[in-house]
PDB file of N, CA and C in Angstrom:
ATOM      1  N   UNK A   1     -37.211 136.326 -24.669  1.00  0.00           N
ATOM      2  CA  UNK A   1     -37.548 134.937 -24.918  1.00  0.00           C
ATOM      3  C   UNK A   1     -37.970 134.735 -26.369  1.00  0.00           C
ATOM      4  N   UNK A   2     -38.605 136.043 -26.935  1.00  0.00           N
ATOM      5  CA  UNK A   2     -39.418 135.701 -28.317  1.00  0.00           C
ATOM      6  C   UNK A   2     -37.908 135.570 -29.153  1.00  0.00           C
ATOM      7  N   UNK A   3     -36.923 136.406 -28.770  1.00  0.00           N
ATOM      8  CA  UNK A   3     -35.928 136.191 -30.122  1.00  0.00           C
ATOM      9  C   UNK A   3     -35.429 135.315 -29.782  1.00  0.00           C
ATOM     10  N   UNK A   4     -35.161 134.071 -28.802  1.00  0.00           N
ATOM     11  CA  UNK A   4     -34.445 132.838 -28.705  1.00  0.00           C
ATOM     12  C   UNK A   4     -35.400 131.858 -29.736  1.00  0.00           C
ATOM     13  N   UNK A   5     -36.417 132.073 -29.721  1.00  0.00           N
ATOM     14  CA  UNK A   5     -37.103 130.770 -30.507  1.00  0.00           C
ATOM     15  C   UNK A   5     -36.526 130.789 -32.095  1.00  0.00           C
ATOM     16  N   UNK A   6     -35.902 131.798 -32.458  1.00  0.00           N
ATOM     17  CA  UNK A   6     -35.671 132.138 -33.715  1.00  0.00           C
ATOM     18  C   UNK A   6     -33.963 131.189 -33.840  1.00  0.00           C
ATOM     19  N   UNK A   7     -33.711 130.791 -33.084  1.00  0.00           N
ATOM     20  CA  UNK A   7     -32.399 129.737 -32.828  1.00  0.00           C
ATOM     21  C   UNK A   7     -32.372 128.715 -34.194  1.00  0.00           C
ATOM     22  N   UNK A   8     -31.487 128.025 -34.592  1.00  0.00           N
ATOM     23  CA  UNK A   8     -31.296 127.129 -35.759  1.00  0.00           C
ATOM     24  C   UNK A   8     -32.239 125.748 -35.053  1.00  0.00           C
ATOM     25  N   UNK A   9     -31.747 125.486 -34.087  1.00  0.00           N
ATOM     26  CA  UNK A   9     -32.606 124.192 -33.180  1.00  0.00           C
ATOM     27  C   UNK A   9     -33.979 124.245 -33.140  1.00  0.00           C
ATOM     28  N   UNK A  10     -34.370 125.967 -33.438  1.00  0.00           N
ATOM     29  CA  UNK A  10     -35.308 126.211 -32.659  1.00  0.00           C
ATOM     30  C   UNK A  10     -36.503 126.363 -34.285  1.00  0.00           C
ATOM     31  N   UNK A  11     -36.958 127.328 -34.340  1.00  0.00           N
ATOM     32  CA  UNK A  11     -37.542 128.286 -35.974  1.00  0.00           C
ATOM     33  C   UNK A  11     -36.917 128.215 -36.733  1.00  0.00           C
ATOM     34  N   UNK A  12     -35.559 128.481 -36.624  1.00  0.00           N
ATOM     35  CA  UNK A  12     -34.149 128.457 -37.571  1.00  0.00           C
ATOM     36  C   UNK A  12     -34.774 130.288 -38.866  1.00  0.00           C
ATOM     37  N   UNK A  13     -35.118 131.057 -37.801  1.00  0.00           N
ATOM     38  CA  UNK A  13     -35.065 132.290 -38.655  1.00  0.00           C
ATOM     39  C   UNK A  13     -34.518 133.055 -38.550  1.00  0.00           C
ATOM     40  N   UNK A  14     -34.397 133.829 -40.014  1.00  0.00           N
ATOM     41  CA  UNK A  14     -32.941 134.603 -40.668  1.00  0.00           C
ATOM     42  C   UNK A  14     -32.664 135.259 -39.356  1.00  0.00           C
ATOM     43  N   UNK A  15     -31.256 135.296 -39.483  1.00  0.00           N
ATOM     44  CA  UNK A  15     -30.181 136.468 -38.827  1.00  0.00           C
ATOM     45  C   UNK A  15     -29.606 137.305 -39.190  1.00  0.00           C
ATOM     46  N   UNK A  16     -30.073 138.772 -39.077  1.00  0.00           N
ATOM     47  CA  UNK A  16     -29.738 139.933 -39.597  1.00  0.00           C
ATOM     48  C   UNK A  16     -28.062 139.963 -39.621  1.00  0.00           C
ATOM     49  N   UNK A  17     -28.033 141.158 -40.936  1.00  0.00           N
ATOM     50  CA  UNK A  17     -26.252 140.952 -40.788  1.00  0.00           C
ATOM     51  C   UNK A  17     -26.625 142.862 -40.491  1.00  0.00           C
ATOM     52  N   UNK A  18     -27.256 143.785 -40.818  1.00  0.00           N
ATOM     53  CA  UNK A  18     -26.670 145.254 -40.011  1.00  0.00           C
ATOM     54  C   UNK A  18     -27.957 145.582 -39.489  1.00  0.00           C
ATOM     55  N   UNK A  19     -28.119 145.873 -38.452  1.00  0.00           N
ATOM     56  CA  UNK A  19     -28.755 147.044 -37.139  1.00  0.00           C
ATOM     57  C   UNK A  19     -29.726 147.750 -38.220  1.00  0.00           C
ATOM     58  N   UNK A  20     -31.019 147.549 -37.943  1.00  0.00           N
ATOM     59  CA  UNK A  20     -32.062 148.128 -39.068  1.00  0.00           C
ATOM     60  C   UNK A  20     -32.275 147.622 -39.867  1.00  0.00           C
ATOM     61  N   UNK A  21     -31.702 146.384 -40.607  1.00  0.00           N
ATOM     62  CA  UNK A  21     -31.878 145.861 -41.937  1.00  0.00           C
ATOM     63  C   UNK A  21     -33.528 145.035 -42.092  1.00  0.00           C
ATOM     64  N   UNK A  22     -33.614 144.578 -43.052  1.00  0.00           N
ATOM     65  CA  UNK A  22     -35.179 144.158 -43.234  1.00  0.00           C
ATOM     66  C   UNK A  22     -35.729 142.880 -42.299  1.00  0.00           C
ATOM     67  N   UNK A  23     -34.764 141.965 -42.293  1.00  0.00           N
ATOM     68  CA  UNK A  23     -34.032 140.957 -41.205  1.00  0.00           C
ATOM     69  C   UNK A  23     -34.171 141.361 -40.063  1.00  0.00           C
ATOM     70  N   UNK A  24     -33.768 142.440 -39.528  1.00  0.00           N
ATOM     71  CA  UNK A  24     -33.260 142.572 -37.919  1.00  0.00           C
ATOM     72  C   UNK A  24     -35.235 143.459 -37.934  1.00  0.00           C
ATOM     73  N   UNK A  25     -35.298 143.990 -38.559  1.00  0.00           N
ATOM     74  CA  UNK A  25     -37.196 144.455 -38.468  1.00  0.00           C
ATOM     75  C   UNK A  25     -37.980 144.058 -38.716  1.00  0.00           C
ATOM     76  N   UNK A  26     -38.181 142.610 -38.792  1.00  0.00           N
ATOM     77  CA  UNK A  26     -38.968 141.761 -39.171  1.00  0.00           C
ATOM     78  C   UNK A  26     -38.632 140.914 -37.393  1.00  0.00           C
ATOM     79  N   UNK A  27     -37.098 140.609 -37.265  1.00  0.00           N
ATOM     80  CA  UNK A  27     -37.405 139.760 -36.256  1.00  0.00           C
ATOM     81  C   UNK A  27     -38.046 140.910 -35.186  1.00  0.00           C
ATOM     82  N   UNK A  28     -38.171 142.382 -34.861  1.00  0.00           N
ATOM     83  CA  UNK A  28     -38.272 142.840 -33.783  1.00  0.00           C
ATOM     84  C   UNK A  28     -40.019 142.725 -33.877  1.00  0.00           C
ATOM     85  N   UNK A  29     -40.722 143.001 -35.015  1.00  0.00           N
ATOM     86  CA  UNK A  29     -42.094 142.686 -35.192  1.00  0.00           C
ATOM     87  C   UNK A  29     -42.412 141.691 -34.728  1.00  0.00           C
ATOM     88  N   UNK A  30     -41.592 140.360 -34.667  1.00  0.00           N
ATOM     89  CA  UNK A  30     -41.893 138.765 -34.125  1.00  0.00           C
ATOM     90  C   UNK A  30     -41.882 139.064 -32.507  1.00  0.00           C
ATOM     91  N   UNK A  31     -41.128 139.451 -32.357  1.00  0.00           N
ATOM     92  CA  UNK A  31     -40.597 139.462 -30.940  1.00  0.00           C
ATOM     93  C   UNK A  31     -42.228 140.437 -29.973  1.00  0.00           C
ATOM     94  N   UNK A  32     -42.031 141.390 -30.361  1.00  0.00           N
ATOM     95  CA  UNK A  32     -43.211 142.528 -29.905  1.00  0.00           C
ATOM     96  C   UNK A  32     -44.177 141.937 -30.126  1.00  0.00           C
ATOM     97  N   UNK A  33     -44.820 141.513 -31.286  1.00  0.00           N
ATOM     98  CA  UNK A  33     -45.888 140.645 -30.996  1.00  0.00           C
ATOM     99  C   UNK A  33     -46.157 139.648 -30.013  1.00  0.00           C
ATOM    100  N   UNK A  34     -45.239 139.063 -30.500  1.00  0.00           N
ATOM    101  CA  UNK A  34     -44.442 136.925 -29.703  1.00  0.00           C
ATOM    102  C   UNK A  34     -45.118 137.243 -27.827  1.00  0.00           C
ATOM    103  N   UNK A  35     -44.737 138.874 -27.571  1.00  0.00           N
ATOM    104  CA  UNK A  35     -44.427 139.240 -26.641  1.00  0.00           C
ATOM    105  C   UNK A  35     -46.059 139.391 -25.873  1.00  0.00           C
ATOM    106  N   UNK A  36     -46.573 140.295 -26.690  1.00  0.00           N
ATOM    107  CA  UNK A  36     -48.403 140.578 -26.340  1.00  0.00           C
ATOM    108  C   UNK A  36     -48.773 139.534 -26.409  1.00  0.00           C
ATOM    109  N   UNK A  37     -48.801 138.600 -27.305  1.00  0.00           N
ATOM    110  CA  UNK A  37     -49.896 137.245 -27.083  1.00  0.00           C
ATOM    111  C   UNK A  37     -49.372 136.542 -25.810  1.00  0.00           C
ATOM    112  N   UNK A  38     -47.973 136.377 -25.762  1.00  0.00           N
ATOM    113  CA  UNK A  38     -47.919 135.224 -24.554  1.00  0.00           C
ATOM    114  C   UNK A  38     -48.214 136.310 -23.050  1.00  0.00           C
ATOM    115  N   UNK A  39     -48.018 137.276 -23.059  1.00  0.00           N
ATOM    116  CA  UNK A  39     -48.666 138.590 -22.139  1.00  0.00           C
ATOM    117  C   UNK A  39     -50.165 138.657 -21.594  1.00  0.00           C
ATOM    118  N   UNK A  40     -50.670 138.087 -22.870  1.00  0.00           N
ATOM    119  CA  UNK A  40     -52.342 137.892 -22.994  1.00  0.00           C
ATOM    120  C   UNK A  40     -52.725 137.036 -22.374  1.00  0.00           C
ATOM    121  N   UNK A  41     -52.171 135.602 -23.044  1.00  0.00           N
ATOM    122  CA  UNK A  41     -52.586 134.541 -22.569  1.00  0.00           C
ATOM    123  C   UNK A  41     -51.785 134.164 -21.446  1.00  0.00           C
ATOM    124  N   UNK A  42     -51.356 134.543 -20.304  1.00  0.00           N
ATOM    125  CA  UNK A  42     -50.884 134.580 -18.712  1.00  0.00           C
ATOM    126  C   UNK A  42     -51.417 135.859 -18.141  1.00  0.00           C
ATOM    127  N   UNK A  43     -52.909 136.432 -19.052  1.00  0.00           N
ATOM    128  CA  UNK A  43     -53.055 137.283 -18.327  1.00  0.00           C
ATOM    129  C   UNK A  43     -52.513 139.079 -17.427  1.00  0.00           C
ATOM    130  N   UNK A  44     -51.091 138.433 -17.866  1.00  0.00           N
ATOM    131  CA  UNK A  44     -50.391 139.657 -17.528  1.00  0.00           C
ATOM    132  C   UNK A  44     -51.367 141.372 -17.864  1.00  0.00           C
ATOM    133  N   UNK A  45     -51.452 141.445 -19.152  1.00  0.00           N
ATOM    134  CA  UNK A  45     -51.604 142.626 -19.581  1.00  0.00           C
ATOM    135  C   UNK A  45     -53.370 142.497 -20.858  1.00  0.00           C
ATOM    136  N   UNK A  46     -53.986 143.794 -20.405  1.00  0.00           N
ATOM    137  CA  UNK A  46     -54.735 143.436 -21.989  1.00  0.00           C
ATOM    138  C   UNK A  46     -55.099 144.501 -22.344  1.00  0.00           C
ATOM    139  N   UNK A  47     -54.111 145.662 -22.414  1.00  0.00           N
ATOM    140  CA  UNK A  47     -54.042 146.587 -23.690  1.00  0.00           C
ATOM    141  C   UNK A  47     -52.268 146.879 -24.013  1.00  0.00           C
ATOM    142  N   UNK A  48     -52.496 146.931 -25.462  1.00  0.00           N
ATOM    143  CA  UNK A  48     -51.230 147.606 -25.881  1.00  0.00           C
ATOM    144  C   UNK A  48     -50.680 148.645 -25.114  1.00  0.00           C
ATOM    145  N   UNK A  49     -49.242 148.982 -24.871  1.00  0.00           N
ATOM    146  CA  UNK A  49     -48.748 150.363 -24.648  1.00  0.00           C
ATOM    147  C   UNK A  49     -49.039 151.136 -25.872  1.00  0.00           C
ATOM    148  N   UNK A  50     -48.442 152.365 -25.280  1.00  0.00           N
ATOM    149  CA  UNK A  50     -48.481 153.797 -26.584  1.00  0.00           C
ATOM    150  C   UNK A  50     -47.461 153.119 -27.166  1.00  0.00           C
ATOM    151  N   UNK A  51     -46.188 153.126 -26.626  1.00  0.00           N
ATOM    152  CA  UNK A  51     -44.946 153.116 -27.589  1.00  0.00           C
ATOM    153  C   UNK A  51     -45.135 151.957 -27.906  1.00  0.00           C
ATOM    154  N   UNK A  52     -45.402 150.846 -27.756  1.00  0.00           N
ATOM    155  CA  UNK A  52     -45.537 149.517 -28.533  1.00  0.00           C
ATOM    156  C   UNK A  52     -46.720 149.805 -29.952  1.00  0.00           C
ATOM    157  N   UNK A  53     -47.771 150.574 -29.405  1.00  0.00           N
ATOM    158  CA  UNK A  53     -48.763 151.019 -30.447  1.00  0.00           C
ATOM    159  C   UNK A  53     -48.405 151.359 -31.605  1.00  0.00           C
ATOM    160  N   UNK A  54     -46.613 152.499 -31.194  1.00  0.00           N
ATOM    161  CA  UNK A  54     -46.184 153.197 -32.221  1.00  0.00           C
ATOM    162  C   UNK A  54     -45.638 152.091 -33.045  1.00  0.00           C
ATOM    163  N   UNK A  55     -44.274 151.298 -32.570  1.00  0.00           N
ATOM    164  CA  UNK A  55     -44.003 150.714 -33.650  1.00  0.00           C
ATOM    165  C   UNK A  55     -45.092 149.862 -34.209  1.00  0.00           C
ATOM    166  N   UNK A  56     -45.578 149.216 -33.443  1.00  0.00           N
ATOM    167  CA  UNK A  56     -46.639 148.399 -34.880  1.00  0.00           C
ATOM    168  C   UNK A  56     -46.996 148.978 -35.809  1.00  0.00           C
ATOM    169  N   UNK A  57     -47.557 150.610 -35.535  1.00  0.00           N
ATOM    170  CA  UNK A  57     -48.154 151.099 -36.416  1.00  0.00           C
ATOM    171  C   UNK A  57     -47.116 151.094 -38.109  1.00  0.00           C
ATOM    172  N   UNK A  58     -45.608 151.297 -37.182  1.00  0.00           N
ATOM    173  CA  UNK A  58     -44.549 151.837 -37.814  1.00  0.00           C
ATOM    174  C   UNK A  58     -44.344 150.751 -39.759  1.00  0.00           C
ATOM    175  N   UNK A  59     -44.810 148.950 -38.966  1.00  0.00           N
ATOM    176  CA  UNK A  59     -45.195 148.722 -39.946  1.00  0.00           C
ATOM    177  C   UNK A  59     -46.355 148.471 -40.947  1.00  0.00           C
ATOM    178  N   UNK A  60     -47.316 149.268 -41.272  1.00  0.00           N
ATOM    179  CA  UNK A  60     -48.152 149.263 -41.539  1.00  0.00           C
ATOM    180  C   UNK A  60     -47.568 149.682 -43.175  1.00  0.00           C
ATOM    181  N   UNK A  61     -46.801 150.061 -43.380  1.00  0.00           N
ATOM    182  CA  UNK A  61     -45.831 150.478 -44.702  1.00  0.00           C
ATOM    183  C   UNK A  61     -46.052 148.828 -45.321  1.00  0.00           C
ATOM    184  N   UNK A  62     -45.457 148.199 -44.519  1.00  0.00           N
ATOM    185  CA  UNK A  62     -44.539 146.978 -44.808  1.00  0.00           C
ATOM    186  C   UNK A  62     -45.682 145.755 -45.642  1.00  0.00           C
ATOM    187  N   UNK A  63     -46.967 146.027 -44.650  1.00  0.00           N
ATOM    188  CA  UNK A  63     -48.498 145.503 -45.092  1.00  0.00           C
ATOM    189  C   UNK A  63     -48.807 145.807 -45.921  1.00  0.00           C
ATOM    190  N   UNK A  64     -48.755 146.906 -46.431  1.00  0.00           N
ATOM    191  CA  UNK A  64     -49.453 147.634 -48.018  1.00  0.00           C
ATOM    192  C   UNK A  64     -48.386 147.035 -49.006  1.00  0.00           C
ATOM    193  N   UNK A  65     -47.134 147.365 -48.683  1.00  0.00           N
ATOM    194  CA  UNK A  65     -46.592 146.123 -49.815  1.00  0.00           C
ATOM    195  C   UNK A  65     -46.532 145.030 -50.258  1.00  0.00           C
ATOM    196  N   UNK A  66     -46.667 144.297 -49.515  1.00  0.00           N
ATOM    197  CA  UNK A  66     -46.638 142.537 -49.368  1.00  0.00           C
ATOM    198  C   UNK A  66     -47.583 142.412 -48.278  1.00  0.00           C
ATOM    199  N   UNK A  67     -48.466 141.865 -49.400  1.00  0.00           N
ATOM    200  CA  UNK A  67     -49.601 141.351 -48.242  1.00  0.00           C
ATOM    201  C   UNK A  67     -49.500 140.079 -47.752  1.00  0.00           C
ATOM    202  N   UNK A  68     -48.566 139.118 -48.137  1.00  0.00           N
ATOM    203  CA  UNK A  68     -48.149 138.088 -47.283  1.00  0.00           C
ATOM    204  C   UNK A  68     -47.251 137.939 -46.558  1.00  0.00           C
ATOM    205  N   UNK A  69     -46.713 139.489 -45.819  1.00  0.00           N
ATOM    206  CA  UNK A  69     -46.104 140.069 -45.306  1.00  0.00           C
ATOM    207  C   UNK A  69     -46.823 139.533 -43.674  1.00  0.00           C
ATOM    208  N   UNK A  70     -47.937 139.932 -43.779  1.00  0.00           N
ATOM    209  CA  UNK A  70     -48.542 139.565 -42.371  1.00  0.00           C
ATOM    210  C   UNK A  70     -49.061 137.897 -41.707  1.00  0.00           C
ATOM    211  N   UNK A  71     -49.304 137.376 -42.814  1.00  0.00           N
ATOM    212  CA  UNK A  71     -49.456 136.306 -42.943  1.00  0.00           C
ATOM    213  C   UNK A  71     -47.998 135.563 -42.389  1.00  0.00           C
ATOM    214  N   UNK A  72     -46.794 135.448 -42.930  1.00  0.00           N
ATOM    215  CA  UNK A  72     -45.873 135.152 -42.357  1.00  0.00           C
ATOM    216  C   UNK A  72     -44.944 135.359 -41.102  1.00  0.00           C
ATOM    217  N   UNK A  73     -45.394 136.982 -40.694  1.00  0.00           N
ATOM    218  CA  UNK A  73     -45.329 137.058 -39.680  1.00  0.00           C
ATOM    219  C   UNK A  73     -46.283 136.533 -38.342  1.00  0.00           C
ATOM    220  N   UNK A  74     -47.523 136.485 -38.824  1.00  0.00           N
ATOM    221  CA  UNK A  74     -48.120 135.935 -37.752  1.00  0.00           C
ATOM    222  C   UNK A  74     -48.140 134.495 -37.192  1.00  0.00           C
ATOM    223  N   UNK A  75     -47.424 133.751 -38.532  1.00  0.00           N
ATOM    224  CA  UNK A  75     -47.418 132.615 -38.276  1.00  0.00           C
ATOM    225  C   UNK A  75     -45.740 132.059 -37.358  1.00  0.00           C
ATOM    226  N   UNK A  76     -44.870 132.556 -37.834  1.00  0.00           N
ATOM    227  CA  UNK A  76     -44.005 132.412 -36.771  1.00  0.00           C
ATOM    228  C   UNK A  76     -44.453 133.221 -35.156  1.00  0.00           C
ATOM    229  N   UNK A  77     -45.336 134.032 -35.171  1.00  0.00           N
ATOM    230  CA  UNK A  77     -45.412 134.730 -34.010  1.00  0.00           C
ATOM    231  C   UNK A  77     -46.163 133.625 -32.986  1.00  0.00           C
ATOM    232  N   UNK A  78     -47.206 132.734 -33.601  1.00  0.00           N
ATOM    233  CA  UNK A  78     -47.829 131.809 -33.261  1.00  0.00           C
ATOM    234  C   UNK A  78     -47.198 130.653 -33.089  1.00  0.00           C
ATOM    235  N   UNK A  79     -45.807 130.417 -33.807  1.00  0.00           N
ATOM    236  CA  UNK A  79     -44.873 129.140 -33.228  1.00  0.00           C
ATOM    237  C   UNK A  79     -43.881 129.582 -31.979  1.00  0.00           C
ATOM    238  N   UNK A  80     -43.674 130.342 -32.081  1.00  0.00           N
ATOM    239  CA  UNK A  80     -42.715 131.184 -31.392  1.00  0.00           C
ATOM    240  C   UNK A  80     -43.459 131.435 -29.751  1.00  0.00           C
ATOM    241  N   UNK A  81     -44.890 131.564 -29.793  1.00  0.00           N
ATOM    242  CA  UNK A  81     -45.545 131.978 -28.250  1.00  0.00           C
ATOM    243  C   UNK A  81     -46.003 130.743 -27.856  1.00  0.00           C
ATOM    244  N   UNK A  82     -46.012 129.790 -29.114  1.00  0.00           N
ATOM    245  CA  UNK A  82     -45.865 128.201 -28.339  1.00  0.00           C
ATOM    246  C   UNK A  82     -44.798 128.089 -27.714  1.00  0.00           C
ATOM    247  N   UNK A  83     -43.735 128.158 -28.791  1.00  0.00           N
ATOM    248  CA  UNK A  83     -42.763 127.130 -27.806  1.00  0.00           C
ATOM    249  C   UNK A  83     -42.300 127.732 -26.316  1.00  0.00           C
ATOM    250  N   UNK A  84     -42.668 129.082 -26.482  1.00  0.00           N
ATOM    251  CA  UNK A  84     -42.736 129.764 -24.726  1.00  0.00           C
ATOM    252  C   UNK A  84     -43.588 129.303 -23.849  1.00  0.00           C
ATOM    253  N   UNK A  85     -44.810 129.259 -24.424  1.00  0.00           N
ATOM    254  CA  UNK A  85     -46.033 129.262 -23.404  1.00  0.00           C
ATOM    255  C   UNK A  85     -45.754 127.707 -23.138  1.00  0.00           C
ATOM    256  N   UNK A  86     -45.503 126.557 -23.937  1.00  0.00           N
ATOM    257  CA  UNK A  86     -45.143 125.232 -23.144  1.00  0.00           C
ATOM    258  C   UNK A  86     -43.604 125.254 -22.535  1.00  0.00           C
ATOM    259  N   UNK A  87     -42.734 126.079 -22.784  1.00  0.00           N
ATOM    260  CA  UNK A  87     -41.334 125.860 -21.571  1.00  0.00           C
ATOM    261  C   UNK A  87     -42.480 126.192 -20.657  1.00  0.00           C
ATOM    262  N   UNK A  88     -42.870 127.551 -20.162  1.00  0.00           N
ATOM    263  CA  UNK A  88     -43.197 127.726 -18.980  1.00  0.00           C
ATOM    264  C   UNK A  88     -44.153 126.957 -18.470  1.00  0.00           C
ATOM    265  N   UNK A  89     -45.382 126.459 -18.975  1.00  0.00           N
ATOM    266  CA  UNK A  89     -46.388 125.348 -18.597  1.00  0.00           C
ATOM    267  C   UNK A  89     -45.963 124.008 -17.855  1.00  0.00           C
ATOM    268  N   UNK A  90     -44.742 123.376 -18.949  1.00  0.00           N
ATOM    269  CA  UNK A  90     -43.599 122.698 -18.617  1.00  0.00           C
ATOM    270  C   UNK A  90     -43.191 122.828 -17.091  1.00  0.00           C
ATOM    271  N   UNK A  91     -42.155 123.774 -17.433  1.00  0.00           N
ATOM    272  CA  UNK A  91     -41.859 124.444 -15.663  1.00  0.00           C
ATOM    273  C   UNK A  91     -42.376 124.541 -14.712  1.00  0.00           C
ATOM    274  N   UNK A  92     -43.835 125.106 -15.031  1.00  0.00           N
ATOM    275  CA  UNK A  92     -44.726 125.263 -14.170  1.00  0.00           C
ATOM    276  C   UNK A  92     -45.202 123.698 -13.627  1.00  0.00           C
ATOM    277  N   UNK A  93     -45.316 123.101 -14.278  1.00  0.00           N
ATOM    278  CA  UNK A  93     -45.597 121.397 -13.898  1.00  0.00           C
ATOM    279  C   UNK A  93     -44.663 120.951 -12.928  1.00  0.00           C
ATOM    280  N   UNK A  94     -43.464 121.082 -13.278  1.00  0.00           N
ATOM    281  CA  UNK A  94     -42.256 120.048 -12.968  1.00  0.00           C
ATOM    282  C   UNK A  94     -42.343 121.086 -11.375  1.00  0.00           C
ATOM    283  N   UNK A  95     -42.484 121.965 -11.258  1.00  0.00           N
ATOM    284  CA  UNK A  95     -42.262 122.913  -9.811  1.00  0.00           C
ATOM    285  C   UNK A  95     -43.511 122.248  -9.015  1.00  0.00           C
ATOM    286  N   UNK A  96     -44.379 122.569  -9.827  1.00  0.00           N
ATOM    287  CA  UNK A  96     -45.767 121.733  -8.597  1.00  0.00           C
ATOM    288  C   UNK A  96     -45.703 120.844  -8.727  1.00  0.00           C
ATOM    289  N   UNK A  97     -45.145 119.338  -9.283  1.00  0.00           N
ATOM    290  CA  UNK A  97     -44.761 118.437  -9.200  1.00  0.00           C
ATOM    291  C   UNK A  97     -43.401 118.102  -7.755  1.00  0.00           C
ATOM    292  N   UNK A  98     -43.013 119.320  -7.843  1.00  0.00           N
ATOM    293  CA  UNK A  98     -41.468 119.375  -6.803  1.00  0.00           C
ATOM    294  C   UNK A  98     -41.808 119.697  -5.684  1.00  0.00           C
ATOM    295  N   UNK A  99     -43.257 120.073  -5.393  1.00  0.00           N
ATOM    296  CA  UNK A  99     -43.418 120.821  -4.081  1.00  0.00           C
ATOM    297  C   UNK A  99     -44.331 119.709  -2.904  1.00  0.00           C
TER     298      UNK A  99
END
């Protein structure tokens, strides 16, 4: 769900052109995050996995270079678990509305 918000209609953010590029690892950071907060806030889960632990850690490179590196990521991560958390709120309405 986190990489659909990244749609032209949607965020309208970049689309990687090769497998690994700075593009395609930036959107998977959106996504993995995008992923724990809206996880959080439905309660689902409230600790990280190991292997999710790992990649985050993985960019911690990426932070020491550009420190508005995080800043921009967090801020699409925060538009991005909106526009999820209201489809489903949404949904969730229109169903108990249907019942």
């Amino acid at each position: 769900m986190a990489h659909s918000t990244g749609a032209e209609n949607l965020l309208n953010r970049p689309k990687h052109v090769t497998f690994g590029d700075e593009i395609y690892s930036r959107e998977e950071l959106i996504a993995e995050l995008t992923s724990a907060l809206v996880a959080q806030y439905y309660g689902f889960d409230t600790h990280i996995k190991e292997d999710s632990a790992a990649y985050l850690k993985s960019w911690l490179q990426n932070l020491k270079e550009d420190a508005k590196f995080i800043r921009t990521v967090l801020l699409d991560v925060k538009k991005a678990a909106s526009i999820i958390t209201k489809r489903i709120d949404d949904l969730s309405a229109t169903a108990a509305d249907a019942a």
